[in-house]
N, C-alpha and C. Protein backbone atom coordinates (compact mmCIF):
# COMPACT_ATOMS: atom_id res chain seq x y z
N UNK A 1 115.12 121.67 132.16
CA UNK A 1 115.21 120.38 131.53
C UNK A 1 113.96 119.57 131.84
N UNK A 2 113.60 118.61 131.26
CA UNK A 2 112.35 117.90 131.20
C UNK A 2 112.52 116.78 132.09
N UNK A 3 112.11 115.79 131.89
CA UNK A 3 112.19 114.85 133.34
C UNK A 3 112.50 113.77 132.53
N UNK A 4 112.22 113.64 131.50
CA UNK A 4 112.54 112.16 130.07
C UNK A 4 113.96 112.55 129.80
N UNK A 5 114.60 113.64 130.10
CA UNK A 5 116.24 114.12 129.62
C UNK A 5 117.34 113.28 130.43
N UNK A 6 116.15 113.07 131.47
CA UNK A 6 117.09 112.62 132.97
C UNK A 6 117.11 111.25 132.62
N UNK A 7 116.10 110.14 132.17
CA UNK A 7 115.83 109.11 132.50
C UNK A 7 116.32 108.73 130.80
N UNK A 8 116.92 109.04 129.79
CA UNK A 8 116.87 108.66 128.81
C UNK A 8 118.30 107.81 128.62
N UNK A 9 118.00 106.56 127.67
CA UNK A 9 118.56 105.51 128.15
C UNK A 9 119.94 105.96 127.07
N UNK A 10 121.11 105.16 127.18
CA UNK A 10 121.99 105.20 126.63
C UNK A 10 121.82 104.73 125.03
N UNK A 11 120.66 103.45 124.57
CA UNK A 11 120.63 103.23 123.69
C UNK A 11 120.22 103.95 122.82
N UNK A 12 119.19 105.27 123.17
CA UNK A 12 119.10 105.85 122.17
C UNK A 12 119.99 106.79 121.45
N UNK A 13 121.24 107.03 121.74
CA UNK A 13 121.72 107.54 120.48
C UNK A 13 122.41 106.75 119.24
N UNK A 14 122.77 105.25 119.83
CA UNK A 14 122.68 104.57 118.40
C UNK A 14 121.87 104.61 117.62
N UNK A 15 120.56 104.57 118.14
CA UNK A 15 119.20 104.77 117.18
C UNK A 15 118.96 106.14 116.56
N UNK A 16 119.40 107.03 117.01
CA UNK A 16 119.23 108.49 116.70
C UNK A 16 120.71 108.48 115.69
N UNK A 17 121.68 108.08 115.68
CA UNK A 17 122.65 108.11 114.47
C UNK A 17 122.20 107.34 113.59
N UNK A 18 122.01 106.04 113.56
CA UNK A 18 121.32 105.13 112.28
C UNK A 18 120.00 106.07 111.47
N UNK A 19 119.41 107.03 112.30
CA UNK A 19 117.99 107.57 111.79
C UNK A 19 118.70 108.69 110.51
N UNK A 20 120.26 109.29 111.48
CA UNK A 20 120.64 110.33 110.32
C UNK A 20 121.27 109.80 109.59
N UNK A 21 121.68 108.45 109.82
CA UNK A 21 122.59 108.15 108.04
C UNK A 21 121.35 107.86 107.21
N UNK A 22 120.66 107.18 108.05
CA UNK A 22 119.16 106.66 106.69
C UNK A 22 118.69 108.00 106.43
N UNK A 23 118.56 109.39 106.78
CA UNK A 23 117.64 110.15 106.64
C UNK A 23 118.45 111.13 105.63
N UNK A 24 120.12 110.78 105.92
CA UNK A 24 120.83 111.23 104.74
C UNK A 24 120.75 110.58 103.79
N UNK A 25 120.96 109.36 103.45
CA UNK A 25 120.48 109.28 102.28
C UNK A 25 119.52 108.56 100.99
N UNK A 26 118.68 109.24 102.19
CA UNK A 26 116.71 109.21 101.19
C UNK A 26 117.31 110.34 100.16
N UNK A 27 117.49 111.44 100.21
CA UNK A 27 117.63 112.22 98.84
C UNK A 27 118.15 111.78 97.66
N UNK A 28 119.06 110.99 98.00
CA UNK A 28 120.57 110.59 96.88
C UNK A 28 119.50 109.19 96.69
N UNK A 29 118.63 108.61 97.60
CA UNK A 29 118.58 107.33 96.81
C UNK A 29 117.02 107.69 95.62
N UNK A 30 116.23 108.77 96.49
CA UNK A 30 115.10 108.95 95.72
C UNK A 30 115.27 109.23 93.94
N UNK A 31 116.67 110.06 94.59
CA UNK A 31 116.88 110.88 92.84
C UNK A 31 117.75 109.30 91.63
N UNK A 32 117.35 107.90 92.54
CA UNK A 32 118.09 107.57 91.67
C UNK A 32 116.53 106.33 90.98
N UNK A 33 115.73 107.16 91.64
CA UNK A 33 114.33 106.56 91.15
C UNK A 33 113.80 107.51 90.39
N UNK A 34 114.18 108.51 89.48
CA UNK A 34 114.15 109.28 88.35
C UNK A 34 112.97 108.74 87.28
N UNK A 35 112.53 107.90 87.17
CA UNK A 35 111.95 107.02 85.97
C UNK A 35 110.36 106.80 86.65
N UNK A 36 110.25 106.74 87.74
CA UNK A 36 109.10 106.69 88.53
C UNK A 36 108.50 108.14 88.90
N UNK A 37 107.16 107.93 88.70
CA UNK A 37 106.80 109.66 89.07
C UNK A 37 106.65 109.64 90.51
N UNK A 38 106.81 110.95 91.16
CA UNK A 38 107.10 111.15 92.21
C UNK A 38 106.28 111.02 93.34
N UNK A 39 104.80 110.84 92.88
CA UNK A 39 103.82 110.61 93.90
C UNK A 39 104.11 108.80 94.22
N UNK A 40 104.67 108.38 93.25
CA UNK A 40 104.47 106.63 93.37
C UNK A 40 106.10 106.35 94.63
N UNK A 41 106.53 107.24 94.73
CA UNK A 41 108.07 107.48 95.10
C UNK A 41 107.88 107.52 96.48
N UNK A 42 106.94 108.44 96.87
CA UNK A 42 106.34 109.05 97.91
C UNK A 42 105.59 108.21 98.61
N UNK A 43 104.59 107.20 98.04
CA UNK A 43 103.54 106.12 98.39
C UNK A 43 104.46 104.96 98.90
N UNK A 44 105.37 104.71 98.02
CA UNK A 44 106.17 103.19 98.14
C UNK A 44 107.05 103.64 99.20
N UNK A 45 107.69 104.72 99.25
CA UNK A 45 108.62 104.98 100.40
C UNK A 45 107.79 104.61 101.81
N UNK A 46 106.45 104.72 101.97
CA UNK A 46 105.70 105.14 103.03
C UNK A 46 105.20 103.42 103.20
N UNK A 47 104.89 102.95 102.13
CA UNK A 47 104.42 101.47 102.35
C UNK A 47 105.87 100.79 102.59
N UNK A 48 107.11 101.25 102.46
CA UNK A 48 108.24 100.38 103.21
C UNK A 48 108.53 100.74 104.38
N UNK A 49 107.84 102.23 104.94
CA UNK A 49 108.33 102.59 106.15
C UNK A 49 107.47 101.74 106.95
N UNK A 50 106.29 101.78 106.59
CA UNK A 50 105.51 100.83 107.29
C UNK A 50 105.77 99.48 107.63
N UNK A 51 106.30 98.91 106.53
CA UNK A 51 106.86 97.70 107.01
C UNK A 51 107.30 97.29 107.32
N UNK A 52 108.30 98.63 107.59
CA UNK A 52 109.53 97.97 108.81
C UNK A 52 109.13 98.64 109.92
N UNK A 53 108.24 99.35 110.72
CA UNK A 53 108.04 99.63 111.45
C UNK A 53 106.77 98.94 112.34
N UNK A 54 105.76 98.42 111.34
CA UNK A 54 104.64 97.48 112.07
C UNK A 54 105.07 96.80 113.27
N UNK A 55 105.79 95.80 113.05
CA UNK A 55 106.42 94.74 114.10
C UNK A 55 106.90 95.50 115.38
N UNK A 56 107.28 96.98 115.44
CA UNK A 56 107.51 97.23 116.59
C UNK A 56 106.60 98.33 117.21
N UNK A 57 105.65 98.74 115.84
CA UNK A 57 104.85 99.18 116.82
C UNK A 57 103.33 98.36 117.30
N UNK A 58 103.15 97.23 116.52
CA UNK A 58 102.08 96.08 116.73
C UNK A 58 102.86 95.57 118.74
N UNK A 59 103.97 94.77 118.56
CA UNK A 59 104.90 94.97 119.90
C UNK A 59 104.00 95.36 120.72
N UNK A 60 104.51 97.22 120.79
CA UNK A 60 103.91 98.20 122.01
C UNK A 60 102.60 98.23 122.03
N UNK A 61 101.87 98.08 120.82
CA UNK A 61 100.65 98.08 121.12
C UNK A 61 100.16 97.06 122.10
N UNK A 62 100.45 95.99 122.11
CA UNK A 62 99.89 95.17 123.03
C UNK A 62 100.72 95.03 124.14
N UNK A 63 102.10 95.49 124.70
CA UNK A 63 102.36 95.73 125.55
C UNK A 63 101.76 97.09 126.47
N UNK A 64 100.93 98.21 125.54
CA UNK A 64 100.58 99.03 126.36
C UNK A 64 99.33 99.05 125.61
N UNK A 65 98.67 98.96 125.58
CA UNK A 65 96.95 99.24 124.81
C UNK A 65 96.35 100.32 125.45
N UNK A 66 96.49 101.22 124.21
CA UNK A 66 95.14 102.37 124.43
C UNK A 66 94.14 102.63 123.43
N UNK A 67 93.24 103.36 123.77
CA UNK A 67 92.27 103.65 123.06
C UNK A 67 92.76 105.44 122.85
N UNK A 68 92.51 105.69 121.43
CA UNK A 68 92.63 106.60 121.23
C UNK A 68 90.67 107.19 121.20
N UNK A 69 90.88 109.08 121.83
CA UNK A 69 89.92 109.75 121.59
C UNK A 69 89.16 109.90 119.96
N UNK A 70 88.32 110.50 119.96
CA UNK A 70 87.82 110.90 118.67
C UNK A 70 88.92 112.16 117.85
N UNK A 71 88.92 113.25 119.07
CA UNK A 71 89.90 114.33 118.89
C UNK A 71 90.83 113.69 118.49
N UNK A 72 91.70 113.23 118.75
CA UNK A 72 92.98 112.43 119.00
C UNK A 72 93.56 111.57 117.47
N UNK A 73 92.05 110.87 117.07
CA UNK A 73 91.71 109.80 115.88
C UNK A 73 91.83 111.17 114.31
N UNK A 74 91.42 112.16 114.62
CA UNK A 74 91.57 113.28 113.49
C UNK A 74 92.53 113.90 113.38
N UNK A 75 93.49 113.85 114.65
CA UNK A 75 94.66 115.07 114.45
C UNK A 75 95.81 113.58 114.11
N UNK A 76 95.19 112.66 114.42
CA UNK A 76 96.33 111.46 113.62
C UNK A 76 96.02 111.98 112.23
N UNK A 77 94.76 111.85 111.65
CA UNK A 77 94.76 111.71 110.31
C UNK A 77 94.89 112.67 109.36
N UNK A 78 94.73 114.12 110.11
CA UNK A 78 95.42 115.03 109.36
C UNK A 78 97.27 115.29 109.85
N UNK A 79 97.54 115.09 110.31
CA UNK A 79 99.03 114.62 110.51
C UNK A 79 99.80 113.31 109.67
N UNK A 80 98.88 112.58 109.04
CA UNK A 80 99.15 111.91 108.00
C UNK A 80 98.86 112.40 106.94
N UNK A 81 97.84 113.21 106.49
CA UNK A 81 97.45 113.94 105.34
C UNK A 81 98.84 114.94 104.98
N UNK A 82 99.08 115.55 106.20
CA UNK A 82 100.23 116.73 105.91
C UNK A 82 101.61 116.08 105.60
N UNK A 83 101.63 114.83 106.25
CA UNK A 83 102.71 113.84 105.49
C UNK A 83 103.29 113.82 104.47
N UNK A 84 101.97 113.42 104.15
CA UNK A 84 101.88 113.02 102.66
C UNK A 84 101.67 114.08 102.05
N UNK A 85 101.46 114.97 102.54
CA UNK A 85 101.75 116.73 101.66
C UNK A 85 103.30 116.85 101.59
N UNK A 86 103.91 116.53 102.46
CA UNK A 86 105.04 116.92 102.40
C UNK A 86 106.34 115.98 101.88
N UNK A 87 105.88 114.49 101.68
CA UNK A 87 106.91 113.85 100.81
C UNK A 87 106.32 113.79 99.68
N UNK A 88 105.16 114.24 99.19
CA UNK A 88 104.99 114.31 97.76
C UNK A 88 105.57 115.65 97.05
N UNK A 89 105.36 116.73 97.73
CA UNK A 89 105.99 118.11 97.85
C UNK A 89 107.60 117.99 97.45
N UNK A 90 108.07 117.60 98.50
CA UNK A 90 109.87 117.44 99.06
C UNK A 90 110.35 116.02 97.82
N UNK A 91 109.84 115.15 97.70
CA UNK A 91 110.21 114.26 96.35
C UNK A 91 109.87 115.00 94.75
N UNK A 92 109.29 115.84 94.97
CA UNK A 92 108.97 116.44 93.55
C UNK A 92 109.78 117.29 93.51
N UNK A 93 110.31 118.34 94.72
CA UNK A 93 111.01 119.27 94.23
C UNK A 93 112.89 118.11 94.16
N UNK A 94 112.82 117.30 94.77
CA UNK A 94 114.19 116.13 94.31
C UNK A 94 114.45 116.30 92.98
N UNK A 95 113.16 116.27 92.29
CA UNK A 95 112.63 115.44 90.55
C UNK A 95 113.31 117.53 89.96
N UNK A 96 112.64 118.59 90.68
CA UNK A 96 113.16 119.62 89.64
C UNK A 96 114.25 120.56 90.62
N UNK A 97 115.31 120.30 91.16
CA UNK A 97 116.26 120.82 90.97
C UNK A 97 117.10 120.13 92.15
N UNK A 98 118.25 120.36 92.77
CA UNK A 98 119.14 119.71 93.34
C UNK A 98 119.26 118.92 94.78
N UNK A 99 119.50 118.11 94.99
CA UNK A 99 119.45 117.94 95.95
C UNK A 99 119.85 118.53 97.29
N UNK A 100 120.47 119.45 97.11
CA UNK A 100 121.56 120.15 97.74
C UNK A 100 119.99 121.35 98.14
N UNK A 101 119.33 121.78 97.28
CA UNK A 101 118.77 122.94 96.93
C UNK A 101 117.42 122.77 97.66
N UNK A 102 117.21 121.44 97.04
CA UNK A 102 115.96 120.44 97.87
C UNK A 102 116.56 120.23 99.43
N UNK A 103 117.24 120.18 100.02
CA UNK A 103 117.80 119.80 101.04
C UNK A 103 117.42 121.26 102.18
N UNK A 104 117.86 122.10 101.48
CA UNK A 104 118.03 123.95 102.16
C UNK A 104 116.41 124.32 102.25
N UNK A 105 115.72 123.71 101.59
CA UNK A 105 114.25 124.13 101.54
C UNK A 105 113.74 123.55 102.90
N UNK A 106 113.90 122.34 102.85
CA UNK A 106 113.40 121.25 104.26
C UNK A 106 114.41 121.72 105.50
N UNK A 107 115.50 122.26 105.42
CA UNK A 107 116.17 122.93 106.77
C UNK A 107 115.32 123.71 107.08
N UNK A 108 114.92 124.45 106.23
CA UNK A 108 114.18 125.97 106.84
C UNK A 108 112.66 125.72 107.83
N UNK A 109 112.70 124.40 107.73
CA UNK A 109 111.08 123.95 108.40
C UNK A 109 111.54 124.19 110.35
N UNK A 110 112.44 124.21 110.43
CA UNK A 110 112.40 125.14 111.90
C UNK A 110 112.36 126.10 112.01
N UNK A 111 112.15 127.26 111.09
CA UNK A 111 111.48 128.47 111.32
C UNK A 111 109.95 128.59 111.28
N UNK A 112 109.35 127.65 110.26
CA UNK A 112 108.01 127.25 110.02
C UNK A 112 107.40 127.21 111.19
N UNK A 113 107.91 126.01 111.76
CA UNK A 113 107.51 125.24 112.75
C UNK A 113 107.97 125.86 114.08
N UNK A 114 108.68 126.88 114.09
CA UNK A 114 108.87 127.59 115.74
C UNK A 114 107.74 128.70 115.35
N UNK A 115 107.08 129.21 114.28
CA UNK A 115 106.38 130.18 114.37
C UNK A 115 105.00 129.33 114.66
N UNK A 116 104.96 128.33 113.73
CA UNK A 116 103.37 127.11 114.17
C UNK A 116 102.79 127.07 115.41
N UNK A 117 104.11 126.37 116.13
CA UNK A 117 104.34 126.35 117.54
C UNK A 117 103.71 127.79 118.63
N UNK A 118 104.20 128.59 118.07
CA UNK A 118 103.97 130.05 118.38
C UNK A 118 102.25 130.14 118.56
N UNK A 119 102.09 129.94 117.36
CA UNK A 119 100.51 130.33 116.93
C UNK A 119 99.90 129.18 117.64
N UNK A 120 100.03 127.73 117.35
CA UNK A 120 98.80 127.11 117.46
C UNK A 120 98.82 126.68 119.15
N UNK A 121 100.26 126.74 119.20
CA UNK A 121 100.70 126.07 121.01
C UNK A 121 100.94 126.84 122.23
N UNK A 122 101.17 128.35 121.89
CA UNK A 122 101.74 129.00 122.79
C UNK A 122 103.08 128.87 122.99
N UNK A 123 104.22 127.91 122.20
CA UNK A 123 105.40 128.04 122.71
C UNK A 123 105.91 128.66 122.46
N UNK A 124 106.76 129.02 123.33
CA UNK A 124 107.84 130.46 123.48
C UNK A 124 109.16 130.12 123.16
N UNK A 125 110.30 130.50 122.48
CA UNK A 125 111.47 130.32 122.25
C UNK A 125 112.52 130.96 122.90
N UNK A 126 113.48 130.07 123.44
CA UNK A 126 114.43 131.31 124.25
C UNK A 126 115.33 132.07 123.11
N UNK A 127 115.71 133.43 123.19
CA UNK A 127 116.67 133.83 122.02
C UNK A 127 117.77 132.59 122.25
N UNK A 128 118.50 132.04 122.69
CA UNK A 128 119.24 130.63 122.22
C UNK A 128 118.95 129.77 121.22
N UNK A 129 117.55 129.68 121.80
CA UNK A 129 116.97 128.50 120.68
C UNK A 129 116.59 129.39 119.47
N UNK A 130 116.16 130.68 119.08
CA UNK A 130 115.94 131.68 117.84
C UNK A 130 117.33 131.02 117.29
N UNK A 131 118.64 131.62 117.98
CA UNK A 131 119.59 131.68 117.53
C UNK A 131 120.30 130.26 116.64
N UNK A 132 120.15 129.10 117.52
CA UNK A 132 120.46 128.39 117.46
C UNK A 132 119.38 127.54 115.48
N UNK A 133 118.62 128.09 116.01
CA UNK A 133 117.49 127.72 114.59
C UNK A 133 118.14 128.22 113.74
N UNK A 134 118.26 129.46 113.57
CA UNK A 134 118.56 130.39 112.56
C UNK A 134 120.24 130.11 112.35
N UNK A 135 120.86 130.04 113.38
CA UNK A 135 122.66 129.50 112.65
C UNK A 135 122.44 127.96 111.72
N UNK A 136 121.54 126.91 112.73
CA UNK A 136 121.49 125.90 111.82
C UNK A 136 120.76 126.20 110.39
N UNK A 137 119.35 127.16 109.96
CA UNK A 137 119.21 127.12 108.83
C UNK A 137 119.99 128.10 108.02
N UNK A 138 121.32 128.99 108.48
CA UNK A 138 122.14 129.21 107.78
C UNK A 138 122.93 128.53 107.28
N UNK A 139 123.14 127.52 107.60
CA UNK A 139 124.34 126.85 108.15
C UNK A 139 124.42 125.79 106.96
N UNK A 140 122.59 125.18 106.77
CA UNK A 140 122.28 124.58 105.61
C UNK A 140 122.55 125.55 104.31
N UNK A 141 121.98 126.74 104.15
CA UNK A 141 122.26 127.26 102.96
C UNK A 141 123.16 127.79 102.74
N UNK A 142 124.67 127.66 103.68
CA UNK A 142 125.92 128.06 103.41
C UNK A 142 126.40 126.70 102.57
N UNK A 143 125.55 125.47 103.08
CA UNK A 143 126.49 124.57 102.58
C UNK A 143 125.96 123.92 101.06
């Protein structure tokens, strides 16, 4: 176990349930923006996330001020680039076929991402956690 597992406060799992009802339903509300093309869907979603998020991260910023590296300043900005690869991607496929269908595609990003991990990080997976990946992205395309 990690040492943040130990010290982690009670409030965050209210915050971690509010994240999955909102994160349930971005699909159902995107598809009811049908009339808008999907890159503008993608942009505006991102300029409201922002806006509700400034205020608390402007906050920390000046409660903790750092300077970010140069390294550091690029892997932000391609980590925003891939972002935005991926809700323009994931809102377009909303626009051509189901949500349900669109939904099973974005489960499967923990296999992606434990092999990424693999390659670019060195992390290792215990067969639990294989297992545990692979029942949850069944688990999506059972349902």
């Amino acid at each position: 176990m990690h040492a943040a597992e130990h010290t982690r406060p009670k409030s965050v799992y209210p915050i971690v349930a509010v994240g999955l009802v909102t994160f349930s339903f971005s699909p159902i509300l995107v598809r009811f923006a049908t009339d808008a093309p999907p890159i503008a869907v993608a942009a505006l979603r991102t300029v409201f996330a922002v806006l509700v998020l400034a205020p608390f991260a402007l906050r920390e910023r000046r409660r903790r001020p750092t300077r970010l590296t140069r390294k550091e300043k690029v892997l932000v900005l391609l980590s925003g680039v891939f972002l935005a690869g991926h809700f323009i991607t994931w809102i377009e496929s909303l626009y051509l076929t189901t949500v349900a269908s669109a939904s099973i595609l974005v489960a499967s990003s923990p296999i992606v991402l434990a092999a990424l991990g693999f390659a670019f990080l060195g992390e290792r997976l215990s067969p639990a956690v294989i297992v545990a990946i692979l029942a949850a992205v069944a688990g999506a395309v059972v349902m």
